[in-house]
N, C-alpha and C. Protein backbone atom coordinates (compact mmCIF):
# COMPACT_ATOMS: atom_id res chain seq x y z
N UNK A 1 24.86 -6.16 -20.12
CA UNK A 1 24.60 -5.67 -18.78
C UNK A 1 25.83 -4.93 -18.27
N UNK A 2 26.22 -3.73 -17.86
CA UNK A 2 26.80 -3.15 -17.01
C UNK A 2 26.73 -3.47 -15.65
N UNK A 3 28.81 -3.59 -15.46
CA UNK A 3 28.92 -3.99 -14.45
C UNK A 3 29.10 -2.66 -13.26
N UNK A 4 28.54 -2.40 -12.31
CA UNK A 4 28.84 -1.44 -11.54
C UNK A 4 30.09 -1.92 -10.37
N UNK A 5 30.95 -1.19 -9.98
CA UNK A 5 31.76 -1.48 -8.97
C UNK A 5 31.08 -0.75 -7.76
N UNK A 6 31.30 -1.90 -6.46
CA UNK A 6 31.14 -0.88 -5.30
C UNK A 6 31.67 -1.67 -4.40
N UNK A 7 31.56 -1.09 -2.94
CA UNK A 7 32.53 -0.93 -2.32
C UNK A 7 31.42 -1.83 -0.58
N UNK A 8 31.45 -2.18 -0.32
CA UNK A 8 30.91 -2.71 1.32
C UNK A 8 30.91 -2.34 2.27
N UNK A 9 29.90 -1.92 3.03
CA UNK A 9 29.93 -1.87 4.56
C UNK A 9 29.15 -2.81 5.24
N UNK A 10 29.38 -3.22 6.53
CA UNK A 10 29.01 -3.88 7.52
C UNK A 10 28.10 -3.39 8.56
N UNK A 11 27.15 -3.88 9.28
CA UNK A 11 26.67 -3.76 10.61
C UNK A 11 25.67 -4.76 10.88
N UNK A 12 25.80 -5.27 12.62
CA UNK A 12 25.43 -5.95 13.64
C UNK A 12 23.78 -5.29 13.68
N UNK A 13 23.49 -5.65 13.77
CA UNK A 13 21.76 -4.67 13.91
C UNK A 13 21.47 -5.39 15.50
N UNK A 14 21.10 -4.10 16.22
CA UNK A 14 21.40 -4.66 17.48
C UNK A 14 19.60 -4.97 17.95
N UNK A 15 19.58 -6.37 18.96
CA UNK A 15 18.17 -6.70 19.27
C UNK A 15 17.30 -5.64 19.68
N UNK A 16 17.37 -4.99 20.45
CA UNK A 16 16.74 -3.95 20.85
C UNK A 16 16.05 -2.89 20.24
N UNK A 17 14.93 -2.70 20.05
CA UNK A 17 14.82 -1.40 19.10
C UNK A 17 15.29 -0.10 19.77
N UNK A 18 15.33 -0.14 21.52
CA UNK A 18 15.49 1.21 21.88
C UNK A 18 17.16 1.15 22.34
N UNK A 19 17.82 0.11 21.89
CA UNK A 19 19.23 0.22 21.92
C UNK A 19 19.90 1.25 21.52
N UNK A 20 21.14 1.97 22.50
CA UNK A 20 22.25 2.57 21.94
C UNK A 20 22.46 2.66 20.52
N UNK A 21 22.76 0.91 20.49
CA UNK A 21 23.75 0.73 19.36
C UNK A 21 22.74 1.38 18.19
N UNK A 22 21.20 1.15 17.78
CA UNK A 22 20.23 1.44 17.09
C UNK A 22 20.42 3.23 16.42
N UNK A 23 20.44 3.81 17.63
CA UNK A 23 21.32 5.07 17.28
C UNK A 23 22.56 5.26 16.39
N UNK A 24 23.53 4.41 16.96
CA UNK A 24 24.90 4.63 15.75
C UNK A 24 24.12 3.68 14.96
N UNK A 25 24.09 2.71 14.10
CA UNK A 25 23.81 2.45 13.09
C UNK A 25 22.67 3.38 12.36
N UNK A 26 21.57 3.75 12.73
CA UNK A 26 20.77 5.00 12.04
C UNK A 26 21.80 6.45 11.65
N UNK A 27 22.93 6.31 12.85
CA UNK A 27 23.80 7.61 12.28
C UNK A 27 25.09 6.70 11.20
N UNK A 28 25.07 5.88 11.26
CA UNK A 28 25.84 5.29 10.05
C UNK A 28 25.42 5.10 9.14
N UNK A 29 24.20 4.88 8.61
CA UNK A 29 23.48 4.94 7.83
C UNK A 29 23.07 6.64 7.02
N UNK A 30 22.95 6.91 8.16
CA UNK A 30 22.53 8.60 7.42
C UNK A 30 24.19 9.15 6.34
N UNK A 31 24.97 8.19 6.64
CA UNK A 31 26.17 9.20 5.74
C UNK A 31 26.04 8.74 4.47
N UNK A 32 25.14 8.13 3.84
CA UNK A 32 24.58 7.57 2.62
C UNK A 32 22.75 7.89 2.40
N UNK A 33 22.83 7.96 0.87
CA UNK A 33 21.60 8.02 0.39
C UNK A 33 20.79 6.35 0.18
N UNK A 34 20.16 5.62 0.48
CA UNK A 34 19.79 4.48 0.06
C UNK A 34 18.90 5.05 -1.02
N UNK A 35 19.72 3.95 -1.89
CA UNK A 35 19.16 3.94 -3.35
C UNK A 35 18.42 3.00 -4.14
N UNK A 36 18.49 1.79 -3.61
CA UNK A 36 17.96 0.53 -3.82
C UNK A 36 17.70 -0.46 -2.63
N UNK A 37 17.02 -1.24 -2.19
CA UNK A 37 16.86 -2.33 -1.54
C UNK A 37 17.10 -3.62 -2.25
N UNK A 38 18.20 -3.99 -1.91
CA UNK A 38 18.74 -5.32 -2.91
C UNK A 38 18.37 -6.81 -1.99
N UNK A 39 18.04 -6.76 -1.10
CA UNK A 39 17.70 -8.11 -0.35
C UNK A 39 17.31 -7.72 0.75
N UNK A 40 16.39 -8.82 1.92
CA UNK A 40 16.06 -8.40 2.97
C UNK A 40 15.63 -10.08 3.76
N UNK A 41 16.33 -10.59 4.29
CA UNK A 41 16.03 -12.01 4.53
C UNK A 41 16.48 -12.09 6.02
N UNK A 42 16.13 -13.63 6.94
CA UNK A 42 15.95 -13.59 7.66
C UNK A 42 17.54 -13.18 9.24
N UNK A 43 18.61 -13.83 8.18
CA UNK A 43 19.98 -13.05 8.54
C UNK A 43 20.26 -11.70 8.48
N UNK A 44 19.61 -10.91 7.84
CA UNK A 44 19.89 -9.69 7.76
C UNK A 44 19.34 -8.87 6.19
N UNK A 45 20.05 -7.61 5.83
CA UNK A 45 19.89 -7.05 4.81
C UNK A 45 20.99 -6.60 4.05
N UNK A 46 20.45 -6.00 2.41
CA UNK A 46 21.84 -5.74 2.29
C UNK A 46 20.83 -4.29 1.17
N UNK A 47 22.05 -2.77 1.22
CA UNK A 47 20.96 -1.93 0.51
C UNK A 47 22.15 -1.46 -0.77
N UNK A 48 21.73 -0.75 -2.12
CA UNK A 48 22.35 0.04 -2.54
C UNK A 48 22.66 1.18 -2.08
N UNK A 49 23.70 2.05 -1.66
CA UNK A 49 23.69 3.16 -1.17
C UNK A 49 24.95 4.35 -1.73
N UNK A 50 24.55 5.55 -1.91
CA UNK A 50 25.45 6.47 -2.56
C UNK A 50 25.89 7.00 -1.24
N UNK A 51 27.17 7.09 -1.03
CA UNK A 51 27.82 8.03 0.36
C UNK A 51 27.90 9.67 -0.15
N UNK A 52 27.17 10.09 0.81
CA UNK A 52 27.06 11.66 0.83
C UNK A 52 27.83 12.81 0.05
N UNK A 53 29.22 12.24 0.94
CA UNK A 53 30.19 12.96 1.16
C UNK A 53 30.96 12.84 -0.44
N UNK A 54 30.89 11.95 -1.17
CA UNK A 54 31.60 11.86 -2.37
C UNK A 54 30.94 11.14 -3.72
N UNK A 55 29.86 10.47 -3.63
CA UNK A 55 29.00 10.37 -4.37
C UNK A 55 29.07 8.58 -5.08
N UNK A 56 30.19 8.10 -4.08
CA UNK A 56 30.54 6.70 -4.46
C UNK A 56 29.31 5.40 -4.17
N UNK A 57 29.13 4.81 -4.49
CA UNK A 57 28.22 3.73 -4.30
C UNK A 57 28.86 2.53 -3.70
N UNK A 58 28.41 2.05 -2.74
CA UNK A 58 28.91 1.07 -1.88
C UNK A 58 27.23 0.05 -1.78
N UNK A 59 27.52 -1.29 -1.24
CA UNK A 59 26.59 -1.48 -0.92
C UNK A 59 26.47 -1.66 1.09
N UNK A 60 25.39 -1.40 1.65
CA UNK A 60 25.62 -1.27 3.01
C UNK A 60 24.65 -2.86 3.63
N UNK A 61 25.73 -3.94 4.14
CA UNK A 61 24.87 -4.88 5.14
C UNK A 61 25.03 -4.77 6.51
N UNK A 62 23.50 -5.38 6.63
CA UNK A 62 23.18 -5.56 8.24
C UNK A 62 22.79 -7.17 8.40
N UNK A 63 23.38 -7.45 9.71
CA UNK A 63 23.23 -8.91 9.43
C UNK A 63 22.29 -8.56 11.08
N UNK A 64 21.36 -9.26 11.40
CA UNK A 64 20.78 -9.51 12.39
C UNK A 64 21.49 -10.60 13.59
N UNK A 65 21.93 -9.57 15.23
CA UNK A 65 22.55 -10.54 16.14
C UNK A 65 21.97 -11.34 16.77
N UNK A 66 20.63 -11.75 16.84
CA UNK A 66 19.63 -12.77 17.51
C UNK A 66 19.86 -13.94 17.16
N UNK A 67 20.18 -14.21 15.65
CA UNK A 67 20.25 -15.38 15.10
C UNK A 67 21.93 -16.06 15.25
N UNK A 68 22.82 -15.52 15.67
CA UNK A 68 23.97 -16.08 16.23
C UNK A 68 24.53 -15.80 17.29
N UNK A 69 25.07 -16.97 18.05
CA UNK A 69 25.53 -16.82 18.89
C UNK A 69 26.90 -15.81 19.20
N UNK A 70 27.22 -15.56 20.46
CA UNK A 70 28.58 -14.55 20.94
C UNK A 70 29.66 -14.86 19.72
N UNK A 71 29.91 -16.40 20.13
CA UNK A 71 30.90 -16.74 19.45
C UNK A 71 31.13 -16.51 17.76
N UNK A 72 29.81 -17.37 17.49
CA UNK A 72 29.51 -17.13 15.81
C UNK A 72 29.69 -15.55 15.69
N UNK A 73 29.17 -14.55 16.27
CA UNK A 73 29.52 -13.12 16.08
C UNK A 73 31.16 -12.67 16.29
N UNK A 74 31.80 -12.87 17.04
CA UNK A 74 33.06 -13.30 16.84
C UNK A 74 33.91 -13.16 15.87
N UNK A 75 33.41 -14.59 15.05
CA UNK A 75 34.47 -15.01 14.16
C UNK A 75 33.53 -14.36 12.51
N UNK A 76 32.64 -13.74 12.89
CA UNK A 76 32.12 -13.07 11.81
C UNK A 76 33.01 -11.57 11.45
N UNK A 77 33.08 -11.17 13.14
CA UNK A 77 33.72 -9.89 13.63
C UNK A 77 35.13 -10.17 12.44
N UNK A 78 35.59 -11.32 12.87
CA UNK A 78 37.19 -11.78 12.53
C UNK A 78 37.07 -11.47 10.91
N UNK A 79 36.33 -12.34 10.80
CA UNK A 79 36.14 -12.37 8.92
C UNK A 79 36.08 -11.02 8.43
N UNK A 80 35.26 -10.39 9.04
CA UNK A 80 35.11 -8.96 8.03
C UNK A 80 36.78 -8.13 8.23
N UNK A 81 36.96 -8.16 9.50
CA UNK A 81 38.49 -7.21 9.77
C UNK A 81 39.67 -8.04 8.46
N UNK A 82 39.90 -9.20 8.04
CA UNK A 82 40.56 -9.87 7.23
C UNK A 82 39.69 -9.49 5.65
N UNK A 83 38.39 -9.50 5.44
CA UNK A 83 38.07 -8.64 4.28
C UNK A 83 38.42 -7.19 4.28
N UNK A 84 38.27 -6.47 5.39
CA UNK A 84 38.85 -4.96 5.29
C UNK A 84 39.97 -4.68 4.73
N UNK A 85 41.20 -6.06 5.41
CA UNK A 85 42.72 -5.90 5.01
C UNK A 85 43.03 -6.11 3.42
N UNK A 86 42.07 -6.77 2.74
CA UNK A 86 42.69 -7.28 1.50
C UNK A 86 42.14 -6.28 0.16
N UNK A 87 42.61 -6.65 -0.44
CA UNK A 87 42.61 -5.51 -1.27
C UNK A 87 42.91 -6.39 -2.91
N UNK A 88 41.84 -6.74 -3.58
CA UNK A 88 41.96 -8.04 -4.46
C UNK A 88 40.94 -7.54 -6.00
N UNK A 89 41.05 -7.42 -6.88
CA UNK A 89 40.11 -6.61 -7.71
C UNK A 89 39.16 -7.83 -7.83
N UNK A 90 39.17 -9.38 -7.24
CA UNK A 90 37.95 -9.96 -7.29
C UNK A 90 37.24 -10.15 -6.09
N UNK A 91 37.94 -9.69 -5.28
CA UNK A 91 37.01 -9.49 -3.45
C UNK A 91 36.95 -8.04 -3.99
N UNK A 92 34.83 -8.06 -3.14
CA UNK A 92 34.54 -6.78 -2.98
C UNK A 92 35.75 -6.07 -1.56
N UNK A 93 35.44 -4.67 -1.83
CA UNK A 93 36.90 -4.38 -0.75
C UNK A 93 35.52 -3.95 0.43
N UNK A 94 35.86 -4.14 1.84
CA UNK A 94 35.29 -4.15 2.79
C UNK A 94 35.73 -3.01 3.59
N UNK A 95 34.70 -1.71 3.72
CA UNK A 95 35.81 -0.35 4.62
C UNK A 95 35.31 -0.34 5.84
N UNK A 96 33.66 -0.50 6.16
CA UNK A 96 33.46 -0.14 7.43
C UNK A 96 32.88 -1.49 7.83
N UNK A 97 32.61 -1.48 9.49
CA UNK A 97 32.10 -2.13 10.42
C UNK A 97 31.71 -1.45 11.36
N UNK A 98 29.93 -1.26 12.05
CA UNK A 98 29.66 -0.93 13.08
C UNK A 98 29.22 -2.05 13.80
């Protein structure tokens, strides 16, 4: 089996369908091709995706904010900014967050 490397992004999927935020994540999303649907459960999703601009494959999650609280969102917030910082060839490396 071939191992593929890729790379992570993040996003909050906001309750609202006619939310703001619904907008930037559809425009964060558009800077990638989705290429696969790799999961889809009740926390959120997670997709294969090629970025536009350079042809790299990352995979892109959305975690759904209904199901946690302010706080729990928070320290989720926290966690990903401390995956962004590290840089480990056995942690996936973490670039964005919307």
């Amino acid at each position: 089996m071939e191992t593929i490397g890729v790379d992570c992004g993040f996003s909050f999927i906001p309750q609202e369908k006619s939310s703001p935020k619904l907008t930037a994540l559809e425009d964060s999303l558009s800077k990638y091709e989705i290429l696969h649907i790799n999961s889809e459960g009740v926390s959120g999703f997670s997709r294969l995706v090629k970025q536009r601009t350079n042809g790299k494959l990352r995979i892109f999650k959305g975690i759904h904010k209904r199901i946690f609280s302010s706080d729990e969102r928070n320290i989720i917030k926290d966690n990903i900014e401390v995956l962004k910082r590290l840089d480990h060839p056995s942690i996936v490396k973490t670039h964005e967050f919307y």
